[in-house]
C-alpha atoms as a PDB file:
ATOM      1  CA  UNK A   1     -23.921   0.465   6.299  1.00  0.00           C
ATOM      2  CA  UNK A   2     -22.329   3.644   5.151  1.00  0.00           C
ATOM      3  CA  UNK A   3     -19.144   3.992   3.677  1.00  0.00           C
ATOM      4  CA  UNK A   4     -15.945   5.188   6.014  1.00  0.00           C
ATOM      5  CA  UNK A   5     -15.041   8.230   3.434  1.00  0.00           C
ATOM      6  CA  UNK A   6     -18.886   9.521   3.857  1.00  0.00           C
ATOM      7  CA  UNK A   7     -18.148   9.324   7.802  1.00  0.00           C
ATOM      8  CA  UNK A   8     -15.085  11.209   7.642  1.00  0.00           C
ATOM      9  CA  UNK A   9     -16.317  13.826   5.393  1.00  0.00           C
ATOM     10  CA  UNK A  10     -20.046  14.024   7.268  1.00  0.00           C
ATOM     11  CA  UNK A  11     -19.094  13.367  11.031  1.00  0.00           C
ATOM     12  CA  UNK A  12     -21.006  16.009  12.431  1.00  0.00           C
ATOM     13  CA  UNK A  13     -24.948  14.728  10.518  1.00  0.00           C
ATOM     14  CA  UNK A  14     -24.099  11.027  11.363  1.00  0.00           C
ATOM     15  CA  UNK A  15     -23.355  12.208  14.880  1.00  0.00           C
ATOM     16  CA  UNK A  16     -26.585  13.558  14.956  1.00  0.00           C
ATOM     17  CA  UNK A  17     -28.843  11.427  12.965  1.00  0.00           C
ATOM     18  CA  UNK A  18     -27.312   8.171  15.305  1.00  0.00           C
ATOM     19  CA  UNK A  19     -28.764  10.699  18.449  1.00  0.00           C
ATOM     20  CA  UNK A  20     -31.812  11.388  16.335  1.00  0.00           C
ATOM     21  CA  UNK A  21     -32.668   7.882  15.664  1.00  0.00           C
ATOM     22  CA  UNK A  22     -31.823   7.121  19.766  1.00  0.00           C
ATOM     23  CA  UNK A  23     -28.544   5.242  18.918  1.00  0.00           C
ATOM     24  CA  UNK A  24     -25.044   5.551  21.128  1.00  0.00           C
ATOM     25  CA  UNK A  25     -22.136   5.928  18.823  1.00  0.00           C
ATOM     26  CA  UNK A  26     -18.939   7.344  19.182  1.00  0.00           C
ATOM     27  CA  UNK A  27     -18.566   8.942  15.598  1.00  0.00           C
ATOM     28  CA  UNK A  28     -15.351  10.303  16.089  1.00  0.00           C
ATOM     29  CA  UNK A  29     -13.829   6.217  17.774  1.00  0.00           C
ATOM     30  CA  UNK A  30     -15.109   4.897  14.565  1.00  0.00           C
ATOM     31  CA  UNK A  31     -12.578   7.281  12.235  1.00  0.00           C
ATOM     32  CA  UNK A  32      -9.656   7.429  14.460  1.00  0.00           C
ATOM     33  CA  UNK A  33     -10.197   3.183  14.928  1.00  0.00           C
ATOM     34  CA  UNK A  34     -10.183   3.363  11.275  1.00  0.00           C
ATOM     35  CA  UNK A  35      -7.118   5.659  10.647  1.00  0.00           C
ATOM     36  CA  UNK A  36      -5.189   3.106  13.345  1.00  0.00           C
ATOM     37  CA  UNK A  37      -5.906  -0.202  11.196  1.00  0.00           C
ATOM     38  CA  UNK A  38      -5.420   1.521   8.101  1.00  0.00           C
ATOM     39  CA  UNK A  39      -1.886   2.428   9.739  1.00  0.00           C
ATOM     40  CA  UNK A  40      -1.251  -0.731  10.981  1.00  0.00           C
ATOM     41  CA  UNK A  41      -2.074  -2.837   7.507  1.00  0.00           C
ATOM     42  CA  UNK A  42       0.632  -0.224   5.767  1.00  0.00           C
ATOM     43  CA  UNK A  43       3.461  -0.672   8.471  1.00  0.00           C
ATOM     44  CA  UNK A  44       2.720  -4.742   8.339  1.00  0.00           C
ATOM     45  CA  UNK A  45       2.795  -4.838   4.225  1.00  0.00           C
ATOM     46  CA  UNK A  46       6.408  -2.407   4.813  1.00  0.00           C
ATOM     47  CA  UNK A  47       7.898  -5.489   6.904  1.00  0.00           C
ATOM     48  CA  UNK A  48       6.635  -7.880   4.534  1.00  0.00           C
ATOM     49  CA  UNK A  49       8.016  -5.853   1.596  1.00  0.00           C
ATOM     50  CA  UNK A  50      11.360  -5.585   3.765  1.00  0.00           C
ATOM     51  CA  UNK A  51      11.394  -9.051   4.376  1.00  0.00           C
ATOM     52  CA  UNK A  52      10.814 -10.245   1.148  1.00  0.00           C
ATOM     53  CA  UNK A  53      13.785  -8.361   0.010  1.00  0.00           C
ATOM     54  CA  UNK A  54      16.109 -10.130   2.610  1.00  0.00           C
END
């Protein structure tokens, strides 16, 4: 499994070694998937945080 940061930062060769090795994978739906959840945990620990305080 590689790691999300290597993805990011090497998009283009893990684009092309998925074609290479004759695998279908949207390179590009994995990072922006993974800048949405990484979103979504920081807006869920705010309303905890705010919630917490009331």
């Amino acid at each position: 499994m590689l790691d999300l940061k290597f993805i990011r930062e090497n998009s283009k060769a893990v684009q092309e070694n998925c074609r290479n090795r004759g695998v279908e994978a949207d390179v590009g739906l994995v990072v922006e998937l993974a800048d949405r959840r990484s979103a979504l945990i920081q807006e869920l620990n705010d309303l905890k945080q705010e919630q917490n305080r009331t």
